[in-house]
N, C-alpha and C. Protein backbone atom coordinates (compact mmCIF):
# COMPACT_ATOMS: atom_id res chain seq x y z
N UNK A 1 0.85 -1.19 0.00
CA UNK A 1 0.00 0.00 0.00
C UNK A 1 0.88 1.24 0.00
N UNK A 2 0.62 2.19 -0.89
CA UNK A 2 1.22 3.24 -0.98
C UNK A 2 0.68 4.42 -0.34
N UNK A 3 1.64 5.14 0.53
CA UNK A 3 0.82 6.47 1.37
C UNK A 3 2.02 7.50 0.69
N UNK A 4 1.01 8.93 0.89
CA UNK A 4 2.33 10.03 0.57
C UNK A 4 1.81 11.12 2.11
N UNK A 5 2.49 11.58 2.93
CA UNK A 5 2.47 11.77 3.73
C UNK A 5 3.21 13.11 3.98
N UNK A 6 2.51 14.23 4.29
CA UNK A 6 2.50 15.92 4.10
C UNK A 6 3.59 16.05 5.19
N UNK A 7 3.83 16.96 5.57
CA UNK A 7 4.60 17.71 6.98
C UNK A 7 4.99 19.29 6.18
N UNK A 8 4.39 20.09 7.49
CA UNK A 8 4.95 21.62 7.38
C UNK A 8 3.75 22.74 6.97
N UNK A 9 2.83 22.19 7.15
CA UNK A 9 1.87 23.38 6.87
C UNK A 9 1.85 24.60 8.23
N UNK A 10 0.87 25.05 8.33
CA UNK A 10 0.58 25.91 9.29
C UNK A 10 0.24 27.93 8.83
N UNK A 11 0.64 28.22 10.20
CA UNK A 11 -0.16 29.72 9.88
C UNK A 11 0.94 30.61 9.69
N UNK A 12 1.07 31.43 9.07
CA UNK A 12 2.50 32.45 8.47
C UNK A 12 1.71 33.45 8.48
N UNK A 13 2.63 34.56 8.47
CA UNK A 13 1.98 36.19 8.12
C UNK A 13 2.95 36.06 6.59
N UNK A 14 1.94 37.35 6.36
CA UNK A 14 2.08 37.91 4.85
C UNK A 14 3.52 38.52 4.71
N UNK A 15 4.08 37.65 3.56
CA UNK A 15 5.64 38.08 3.44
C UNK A 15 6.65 36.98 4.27
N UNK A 16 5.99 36.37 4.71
CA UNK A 16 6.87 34.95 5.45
C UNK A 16 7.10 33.83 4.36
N UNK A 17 7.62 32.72 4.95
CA UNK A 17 8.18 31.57 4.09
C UNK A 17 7.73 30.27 5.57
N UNK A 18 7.53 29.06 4.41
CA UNK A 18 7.10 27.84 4.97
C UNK A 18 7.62 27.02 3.88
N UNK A 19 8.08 25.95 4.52
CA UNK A 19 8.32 24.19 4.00
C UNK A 19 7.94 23.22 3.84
N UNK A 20 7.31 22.97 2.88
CA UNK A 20 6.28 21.60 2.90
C UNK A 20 7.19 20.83 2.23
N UNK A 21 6.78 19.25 2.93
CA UNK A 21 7.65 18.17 2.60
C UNK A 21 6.49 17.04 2.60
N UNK A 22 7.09 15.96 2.19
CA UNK A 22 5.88 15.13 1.64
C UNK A 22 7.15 13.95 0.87
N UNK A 23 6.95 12.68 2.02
CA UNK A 23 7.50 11.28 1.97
C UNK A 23 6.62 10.36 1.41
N UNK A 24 6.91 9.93 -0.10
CA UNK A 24 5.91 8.32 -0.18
C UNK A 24 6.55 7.21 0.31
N UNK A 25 6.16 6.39 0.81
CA UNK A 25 6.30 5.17 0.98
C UNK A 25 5.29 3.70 0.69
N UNK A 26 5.87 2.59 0.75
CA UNK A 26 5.29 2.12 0.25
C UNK A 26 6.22 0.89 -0.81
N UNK A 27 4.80 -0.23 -1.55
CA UNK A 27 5.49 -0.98 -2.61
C UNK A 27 5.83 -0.32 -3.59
N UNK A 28 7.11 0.89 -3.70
CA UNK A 28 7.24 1.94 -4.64
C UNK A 28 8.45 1.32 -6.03
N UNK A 29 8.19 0.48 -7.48
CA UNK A 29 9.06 0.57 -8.11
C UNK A 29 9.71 1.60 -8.68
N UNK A 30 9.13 2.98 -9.29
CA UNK A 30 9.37 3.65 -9.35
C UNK A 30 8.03 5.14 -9.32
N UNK A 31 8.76 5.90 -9.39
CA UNK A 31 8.04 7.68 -9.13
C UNK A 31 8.53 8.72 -11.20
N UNK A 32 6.92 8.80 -11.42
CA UNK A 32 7.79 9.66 -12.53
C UNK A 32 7.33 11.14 -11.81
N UNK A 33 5.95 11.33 -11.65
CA UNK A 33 6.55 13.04 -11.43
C UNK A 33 5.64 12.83 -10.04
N UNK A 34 6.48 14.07 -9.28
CA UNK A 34 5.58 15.01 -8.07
C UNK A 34 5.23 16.39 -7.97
N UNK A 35 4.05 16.08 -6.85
CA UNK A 35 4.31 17.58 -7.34
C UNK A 35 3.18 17.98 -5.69
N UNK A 36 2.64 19.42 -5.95
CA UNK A 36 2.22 20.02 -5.07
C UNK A 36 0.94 21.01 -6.08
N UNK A 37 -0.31 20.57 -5.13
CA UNK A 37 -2.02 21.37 -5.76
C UNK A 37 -2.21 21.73 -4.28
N UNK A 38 -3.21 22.53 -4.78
CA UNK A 38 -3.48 23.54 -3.63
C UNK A 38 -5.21 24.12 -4.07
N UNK A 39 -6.10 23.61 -2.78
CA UNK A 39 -7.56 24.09 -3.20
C UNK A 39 -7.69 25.01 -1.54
N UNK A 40 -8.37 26.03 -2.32
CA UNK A 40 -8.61 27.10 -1.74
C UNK A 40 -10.25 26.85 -1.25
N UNK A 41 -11.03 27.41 -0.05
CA UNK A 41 -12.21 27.22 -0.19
C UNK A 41 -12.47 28.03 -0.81
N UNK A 42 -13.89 27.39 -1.87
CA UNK A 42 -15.07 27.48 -3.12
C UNK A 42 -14.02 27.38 -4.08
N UNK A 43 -12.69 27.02 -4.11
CA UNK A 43 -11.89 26.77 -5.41
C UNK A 43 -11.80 25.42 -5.93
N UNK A 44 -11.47 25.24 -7.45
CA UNK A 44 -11.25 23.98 -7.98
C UNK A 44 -9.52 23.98 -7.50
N UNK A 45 -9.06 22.46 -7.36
CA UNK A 45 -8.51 22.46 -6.85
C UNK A 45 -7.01 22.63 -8.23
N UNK A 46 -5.54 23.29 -7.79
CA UNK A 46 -4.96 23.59 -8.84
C UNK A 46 -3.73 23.10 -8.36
N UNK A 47 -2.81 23.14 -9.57
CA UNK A 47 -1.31 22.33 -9.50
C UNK A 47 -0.85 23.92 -9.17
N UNK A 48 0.57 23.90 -7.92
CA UNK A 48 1.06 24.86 -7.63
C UNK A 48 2.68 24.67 -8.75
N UNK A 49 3.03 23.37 -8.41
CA UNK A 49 4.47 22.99 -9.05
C UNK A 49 4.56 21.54 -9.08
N UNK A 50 5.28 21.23 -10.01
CA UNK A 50 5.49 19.51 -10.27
C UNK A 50 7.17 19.52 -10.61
N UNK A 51 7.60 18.46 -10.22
CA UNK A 51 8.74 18.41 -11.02
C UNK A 51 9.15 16.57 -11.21
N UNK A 52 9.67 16.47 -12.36
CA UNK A 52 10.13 14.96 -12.96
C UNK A 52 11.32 14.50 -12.46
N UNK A 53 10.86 12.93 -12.48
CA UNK A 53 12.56 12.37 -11.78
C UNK A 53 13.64 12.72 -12.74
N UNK A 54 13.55 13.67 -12.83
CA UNK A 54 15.29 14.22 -13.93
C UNK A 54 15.31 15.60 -13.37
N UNK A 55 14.40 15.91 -13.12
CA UNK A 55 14.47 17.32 -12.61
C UNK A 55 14.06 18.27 -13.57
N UNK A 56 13.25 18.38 -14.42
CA UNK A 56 12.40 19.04 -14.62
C UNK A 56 11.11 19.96 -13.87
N UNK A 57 10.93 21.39 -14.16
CA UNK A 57 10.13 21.92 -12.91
C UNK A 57 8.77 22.51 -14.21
N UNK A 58 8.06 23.02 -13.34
CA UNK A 58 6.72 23.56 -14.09
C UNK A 58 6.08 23.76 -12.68
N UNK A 59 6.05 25.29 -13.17
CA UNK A 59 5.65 26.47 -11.82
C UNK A 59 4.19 26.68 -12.29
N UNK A 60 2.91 27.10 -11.23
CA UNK A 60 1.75 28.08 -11.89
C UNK A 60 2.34 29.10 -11.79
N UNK A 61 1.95 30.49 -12.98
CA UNK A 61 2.11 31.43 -12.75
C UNK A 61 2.45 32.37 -11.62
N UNK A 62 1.42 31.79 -10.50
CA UNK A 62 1.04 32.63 -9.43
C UNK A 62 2.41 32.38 -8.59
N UNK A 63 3.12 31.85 -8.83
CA UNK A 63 4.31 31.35 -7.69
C UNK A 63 5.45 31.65 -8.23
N UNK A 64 5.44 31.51 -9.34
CA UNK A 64 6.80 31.65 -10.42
C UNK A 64 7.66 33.04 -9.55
N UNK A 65 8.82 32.31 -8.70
CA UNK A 65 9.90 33.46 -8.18
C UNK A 65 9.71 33.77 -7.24
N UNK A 66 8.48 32.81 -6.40
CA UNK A 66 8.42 32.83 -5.04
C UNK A 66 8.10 31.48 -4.24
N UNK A 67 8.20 30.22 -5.04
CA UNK A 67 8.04 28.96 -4.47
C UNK A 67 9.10 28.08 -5.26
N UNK A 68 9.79 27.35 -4.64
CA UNK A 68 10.55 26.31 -5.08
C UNK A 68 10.47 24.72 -5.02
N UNK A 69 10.36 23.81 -6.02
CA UNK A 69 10.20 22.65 -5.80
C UNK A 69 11.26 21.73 -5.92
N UNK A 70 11.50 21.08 -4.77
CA UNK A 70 12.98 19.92 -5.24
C UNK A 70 12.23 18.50 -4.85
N UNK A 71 13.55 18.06 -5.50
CA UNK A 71 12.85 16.47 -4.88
C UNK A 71 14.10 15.48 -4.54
N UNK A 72 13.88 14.32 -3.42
CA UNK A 72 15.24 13.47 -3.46
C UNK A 72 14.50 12.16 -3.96
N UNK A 73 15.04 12.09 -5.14
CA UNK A 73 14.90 10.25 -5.99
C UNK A 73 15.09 9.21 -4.51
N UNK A 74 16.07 9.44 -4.21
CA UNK A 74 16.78 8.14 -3.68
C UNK A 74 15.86 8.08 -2.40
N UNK A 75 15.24 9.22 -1.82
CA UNK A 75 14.38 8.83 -0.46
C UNK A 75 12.47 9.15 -0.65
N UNK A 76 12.35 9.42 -2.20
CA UNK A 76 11.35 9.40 -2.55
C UNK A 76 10.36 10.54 -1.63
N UNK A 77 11.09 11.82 -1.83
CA UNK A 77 10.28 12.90 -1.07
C UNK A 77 10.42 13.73 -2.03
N UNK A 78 9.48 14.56 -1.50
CA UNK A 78 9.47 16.28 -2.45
C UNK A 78 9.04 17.46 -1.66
N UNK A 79 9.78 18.45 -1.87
CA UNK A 79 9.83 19.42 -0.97
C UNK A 79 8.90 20.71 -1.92
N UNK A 80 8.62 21.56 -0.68
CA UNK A 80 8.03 23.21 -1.55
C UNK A 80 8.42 24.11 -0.55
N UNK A 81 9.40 24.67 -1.40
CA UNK A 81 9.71 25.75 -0.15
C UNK A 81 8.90 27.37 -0.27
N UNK A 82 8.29 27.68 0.35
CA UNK A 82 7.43 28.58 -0.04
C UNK A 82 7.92 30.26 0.58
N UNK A 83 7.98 31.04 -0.30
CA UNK A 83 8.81 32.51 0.11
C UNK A 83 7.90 33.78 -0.87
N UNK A 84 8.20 34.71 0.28
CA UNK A 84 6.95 35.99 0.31
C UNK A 84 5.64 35.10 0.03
N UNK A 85 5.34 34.98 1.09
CA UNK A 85 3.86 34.37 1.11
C UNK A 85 2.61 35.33 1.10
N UNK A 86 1.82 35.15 0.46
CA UNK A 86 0.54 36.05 -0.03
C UNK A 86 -0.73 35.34 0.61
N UNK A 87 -1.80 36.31 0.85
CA UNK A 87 -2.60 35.83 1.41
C UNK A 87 -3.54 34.60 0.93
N UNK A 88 -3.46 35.07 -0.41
CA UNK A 88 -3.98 34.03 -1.60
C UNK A 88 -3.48 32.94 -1.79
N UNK A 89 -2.07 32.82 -1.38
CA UNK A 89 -1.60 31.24 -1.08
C UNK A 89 -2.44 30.49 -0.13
N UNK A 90 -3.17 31.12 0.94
CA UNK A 90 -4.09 30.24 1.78
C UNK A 90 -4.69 29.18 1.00
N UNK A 91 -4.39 27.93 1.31
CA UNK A 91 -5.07 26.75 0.78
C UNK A 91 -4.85 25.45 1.74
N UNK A 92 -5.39 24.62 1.13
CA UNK A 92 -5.16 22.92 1.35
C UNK A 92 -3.74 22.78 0.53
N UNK A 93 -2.65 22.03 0.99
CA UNK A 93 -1.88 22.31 0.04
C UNK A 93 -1.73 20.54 -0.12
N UNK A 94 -1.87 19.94 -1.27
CA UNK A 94 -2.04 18.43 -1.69
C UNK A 94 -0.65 17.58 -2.52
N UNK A 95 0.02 17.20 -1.91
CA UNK A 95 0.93 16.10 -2.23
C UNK A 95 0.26 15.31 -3.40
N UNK A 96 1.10 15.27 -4.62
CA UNK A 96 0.64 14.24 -5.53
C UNK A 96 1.98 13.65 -6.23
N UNK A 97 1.74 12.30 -6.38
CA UNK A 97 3.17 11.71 -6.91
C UNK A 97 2.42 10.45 -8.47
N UNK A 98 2.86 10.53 -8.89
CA UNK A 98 2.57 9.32 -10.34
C UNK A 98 3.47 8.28 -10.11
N UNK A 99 3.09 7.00 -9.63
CA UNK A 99 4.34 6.43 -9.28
C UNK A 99 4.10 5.03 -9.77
N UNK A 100 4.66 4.12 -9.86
CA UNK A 100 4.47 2.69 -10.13
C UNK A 100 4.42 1.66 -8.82
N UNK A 101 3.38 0.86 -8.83
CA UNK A 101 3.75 -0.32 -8.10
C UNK A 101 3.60 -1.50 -9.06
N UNK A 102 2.62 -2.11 -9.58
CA UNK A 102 2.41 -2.67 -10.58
C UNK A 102 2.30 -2.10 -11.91
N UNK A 103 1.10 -1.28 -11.64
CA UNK A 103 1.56 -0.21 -13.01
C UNK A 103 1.57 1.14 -12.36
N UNK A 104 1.49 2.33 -13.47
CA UNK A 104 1.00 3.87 -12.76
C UNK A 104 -0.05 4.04 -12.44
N UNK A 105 0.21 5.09 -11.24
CA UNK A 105 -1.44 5.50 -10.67
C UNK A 105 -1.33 6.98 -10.39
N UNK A 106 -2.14 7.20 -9.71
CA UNK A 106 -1.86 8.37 -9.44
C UNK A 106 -2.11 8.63 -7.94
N UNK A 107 -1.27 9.16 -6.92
CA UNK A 107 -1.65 9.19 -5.63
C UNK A 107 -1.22 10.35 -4.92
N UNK A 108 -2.24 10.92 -4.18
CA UNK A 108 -2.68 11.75 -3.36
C UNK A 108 -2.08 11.91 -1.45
N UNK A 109 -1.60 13.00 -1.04
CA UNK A 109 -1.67 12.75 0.62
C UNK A 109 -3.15 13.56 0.92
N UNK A 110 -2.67 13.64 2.15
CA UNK A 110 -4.12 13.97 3.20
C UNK A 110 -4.55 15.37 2.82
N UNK A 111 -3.73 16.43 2.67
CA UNK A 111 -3.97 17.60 2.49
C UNK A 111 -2.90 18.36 3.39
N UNK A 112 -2.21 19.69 3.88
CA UNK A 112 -1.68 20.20 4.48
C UNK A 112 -2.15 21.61 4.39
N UNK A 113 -2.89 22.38 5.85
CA UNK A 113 -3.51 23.43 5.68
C UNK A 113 -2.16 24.93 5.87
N UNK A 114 -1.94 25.31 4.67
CA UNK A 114 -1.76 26.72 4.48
C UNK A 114 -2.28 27.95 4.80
N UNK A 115 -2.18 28.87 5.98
CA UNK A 115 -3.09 29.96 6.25
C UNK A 115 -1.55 31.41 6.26
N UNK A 116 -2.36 31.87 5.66
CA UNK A 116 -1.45 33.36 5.47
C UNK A 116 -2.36 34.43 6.31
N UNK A 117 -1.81 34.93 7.01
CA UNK A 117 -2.90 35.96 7.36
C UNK A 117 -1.84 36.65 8.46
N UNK A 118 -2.40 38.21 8.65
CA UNK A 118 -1.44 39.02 9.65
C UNK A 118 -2.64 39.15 10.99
């Protein structure tokens, strides 16, 4: 059974920075991409950043030069480091990885709540 498992949300003021991290584990043969969505309440829910096991990145707009995404292959985590934080970043922030056990799937963590506010 495969879990992906959040750490680092919480409450920041406007213009702060936070770290979200997010471990899969599991019957994992391999991981092609991860990444990080984020639903806002009454929002559909949206991709913030993804990046591929080669290291390829793909930012939303809204973050481009203020969020960073890495990842470690070898311990199967992915990080978001999040800088000048806006109030509008307030969200659910959602762990997603494409990974193989038998074949690809697509899998989800719990959610990690983001609150910006002064």
């Amino acid at each position: 059974q495969v879990q992906l498992v959040e750490s680092g949300g919480g409450l920041v003021q406007p213009g702060g920075s936070l770290r979200l991290s997010c471990a899969a584990s599991g019957s994992i043969f391999s991981i092609n991409v991860m990444g990080w969505y984020r639903q806002a309440p009454g929002k559909e829910r949206e991709l913030v950043a993804a990046i591929t096991s080669g290291g390829s990145t793909n930012y939303a707009d809204s973050v481009k030069g203020r969020f960073t995404i890495s990842r470690d292959n070898a311990k199967n985590t992915v990080d978001l480091q999040m800088n000048s934080l806006k109030p509008e970043d307030t969200a659910v922030y959602y762990c997603n990885a494409v990974l193989k056990t038998v074949y690809f799937k697509n899998y989800w963590g719990q959610g990690t709540q983001v609150t910006v506010s002064s």
